[in-house]
Protein backbone atom coordinates (compact mmCIF):
# COMPACT_ATOMS: atom_id res chain seq x y z
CA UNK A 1 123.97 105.07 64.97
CA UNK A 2 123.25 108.53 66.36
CA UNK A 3 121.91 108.80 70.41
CA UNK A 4 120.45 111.57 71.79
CA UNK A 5 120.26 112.00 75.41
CA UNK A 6 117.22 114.05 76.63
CA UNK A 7 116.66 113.88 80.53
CA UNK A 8 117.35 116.44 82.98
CA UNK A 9 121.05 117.60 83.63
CA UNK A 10 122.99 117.59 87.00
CA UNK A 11 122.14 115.20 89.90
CA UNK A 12 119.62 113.56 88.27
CA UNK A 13 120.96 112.55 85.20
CA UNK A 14 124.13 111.90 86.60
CA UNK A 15 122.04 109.12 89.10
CA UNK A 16 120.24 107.81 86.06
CA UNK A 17 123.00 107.56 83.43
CA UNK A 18 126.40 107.38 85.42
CA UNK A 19 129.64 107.62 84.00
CA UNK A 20 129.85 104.22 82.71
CA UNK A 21 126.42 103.80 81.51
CA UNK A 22 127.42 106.95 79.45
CA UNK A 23 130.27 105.40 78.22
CA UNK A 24 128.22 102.16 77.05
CA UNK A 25 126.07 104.39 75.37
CA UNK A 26 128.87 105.94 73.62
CA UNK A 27 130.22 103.08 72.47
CA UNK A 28 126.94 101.96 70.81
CA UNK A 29 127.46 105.46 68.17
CA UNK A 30 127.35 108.91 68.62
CA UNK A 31 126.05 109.76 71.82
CA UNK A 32 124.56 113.92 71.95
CA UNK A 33 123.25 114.26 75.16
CA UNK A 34 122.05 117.63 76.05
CA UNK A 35 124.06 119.84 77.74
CA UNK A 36 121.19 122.25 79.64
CA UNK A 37 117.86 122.17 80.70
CA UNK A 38 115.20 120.52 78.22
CA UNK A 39 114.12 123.54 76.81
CA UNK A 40 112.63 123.32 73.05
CA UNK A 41 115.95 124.76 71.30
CA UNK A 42 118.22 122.78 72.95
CA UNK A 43 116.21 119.51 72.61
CA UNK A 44 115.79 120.37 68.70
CA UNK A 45 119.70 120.77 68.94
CA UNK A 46 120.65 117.46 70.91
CA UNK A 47 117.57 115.55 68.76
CA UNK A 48 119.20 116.27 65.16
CA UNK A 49 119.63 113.19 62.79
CA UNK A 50 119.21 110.65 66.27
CA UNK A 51 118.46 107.08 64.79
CA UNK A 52 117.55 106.49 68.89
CA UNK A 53 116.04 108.87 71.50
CA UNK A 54 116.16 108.61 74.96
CA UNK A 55 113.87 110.02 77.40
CA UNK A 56 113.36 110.58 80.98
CA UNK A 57 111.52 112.78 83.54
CA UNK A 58 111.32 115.89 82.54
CA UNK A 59 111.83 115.12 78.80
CA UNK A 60 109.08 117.05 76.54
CA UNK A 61 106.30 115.64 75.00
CA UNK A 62 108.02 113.84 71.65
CA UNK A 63 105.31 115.63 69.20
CA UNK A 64 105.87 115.72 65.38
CA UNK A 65 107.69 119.17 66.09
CA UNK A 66 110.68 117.46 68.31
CA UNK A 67 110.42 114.23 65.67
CA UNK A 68 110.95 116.51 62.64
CA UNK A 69 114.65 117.05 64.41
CA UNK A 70 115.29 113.32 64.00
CA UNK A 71 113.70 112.00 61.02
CA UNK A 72 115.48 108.82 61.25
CA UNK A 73 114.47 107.85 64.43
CA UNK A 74 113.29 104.42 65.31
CA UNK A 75 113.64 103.66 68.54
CA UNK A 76 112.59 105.67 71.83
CA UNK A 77 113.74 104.40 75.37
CA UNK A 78 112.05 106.09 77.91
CA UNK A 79 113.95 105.95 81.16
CA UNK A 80 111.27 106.36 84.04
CA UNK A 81 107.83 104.27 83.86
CA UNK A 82 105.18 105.21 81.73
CA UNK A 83 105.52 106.94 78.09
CA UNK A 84 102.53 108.33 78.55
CA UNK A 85 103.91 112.13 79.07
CA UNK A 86 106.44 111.28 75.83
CA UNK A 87 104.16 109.61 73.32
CA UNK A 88 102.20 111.33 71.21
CA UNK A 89 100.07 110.27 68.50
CA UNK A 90 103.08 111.60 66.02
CA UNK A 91 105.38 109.02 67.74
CA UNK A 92 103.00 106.32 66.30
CA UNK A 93 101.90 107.40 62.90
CA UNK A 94 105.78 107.30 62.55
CA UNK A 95 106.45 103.84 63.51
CA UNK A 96 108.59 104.90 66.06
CA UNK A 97 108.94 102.13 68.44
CA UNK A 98 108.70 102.77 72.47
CA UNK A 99 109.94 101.57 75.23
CA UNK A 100 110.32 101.81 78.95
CA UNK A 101 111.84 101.23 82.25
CA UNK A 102 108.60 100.16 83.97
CA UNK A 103 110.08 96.79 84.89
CA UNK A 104 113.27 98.13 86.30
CA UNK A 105 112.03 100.69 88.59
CA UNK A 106 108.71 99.00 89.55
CA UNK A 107 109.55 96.66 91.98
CA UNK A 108 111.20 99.90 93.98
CA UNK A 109 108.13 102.08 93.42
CA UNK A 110 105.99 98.80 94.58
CA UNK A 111 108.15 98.18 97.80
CA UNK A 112 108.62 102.08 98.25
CA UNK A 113 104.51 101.78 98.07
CA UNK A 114 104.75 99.13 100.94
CA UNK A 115 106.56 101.58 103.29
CA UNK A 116 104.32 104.28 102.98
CA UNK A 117 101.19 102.18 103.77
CA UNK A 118 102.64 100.56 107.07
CA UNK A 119 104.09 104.36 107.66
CA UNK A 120 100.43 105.55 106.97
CA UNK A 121 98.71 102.49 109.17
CA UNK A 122 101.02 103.09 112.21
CA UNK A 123 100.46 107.12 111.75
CA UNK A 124 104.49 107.45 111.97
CA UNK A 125 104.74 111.20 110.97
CA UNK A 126 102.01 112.39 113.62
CA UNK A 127 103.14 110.16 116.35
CA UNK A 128 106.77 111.34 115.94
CA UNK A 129 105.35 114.37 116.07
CA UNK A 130 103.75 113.66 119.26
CA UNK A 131 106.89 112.08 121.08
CA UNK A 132 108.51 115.11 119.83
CA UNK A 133 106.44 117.42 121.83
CA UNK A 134 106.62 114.95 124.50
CA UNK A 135 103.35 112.96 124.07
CA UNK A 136 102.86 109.79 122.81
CA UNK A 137 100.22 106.97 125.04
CA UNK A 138 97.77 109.41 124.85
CA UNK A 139 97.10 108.54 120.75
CA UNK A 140 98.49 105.76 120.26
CA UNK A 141 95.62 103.22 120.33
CA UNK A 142 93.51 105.84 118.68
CA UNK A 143 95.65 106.34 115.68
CA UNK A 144 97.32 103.42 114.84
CA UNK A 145 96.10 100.56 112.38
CA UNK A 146 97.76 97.15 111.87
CA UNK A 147 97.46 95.55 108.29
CA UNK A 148 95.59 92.95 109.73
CA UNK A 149 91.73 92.52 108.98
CA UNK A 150 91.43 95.42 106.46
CA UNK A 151 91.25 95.97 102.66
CA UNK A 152 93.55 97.44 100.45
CA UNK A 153 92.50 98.72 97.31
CA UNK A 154 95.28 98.23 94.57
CA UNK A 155 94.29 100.70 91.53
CA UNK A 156 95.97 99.03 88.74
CA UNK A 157 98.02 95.78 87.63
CA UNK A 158 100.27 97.09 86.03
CA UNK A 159 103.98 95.96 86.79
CA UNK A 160 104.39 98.29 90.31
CA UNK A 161 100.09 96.79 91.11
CA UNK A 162 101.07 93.22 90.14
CA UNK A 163 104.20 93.37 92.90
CA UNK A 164 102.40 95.29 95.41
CA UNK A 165 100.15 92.69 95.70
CA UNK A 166 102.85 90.16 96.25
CA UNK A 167 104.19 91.78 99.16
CA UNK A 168 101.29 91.86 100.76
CA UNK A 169 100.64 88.51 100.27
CA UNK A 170 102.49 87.87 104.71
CA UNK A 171 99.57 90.05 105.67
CA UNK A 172 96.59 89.02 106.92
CA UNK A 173 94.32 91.91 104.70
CA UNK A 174 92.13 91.36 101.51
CA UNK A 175 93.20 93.51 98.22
């Protein structure tokens, strides 16, 4: 089975496919990953014959173009959350199969979520601003909000909505 690798080099590949998760892949065929930037000839390049494709932020849009590189392929794994940005309708008049990490990184995006609304309600960033410049009672009462009493609108169910919702289940608010 031929791989190709297409997600961004350096840091962030590096974080999303370590050393060992490269050498699993490996070890599953012939693993191309690309060596630059996702640029179109080096995509074409790291895409030729591939039986399996895998994706991640910053991977082009997988039009008939890119899929002409790997006319075997059957199988794209997108490793971020949505394939929207990847798929295209070429992808499915193929029969190419897709699929995701949505699962994996949504309860972190759903929790990550969570933090940013109780950072939001308490107005963290201005009032460490303000105790910063040496302020602080003056605001407080004025700009903070408890989640207690209020609604939160969830847009979505989706795997990150569906988990959001759970963790707000302690507080007293209405979604």
């Amino acid at each position: 089975m031929n791989i190709a690798l297409i997600a961004a080099a350096g840091p962030q590949r590096d974080r999303i496919f370590p050393a060992h998760l490269m050498e699993k892949l490996g070890a599953l065929g012939t693993l191309e990953a690309n060596a630059g930037g996702n640029d179109k000839d080096n995509v074409l390049r790291t895409m030729k014959d591939a039986d399996v494709v895998i994706t991640s932020w910053g991977s082009p849009r997988m039009t008939g173009e890119y899929l002409d590189a790997a006319p075997n392929c059957k199988l794209i794994v997108h490793a971020a959350g949505t394939v929207n940005p990847i798929a295209s309708d070429d992808v499915w008049a193929r029969g190419i199969r897709m699929v995701c990490s949505t699962s994996a990184i949504g309860f972190g995006v759903a929790e990550t979520s969570l933090g940013l609304m109780i950072s939001a309600s308490k107005n963290f960033y201005q009032l460490n601003d303000l105790i910063h410049a040496g302020g602080w009672r003056e605001t407080v009462e004025a700009t903070v909000v408890d989640l207690v009493n209020i609604t939160i609108g969830i847009v979505g169910a989706g795997q990150v909505g569906r988990h959001l919702i759970k963790l707000l289940q302690p507080f007293d608010v209405d979604i």
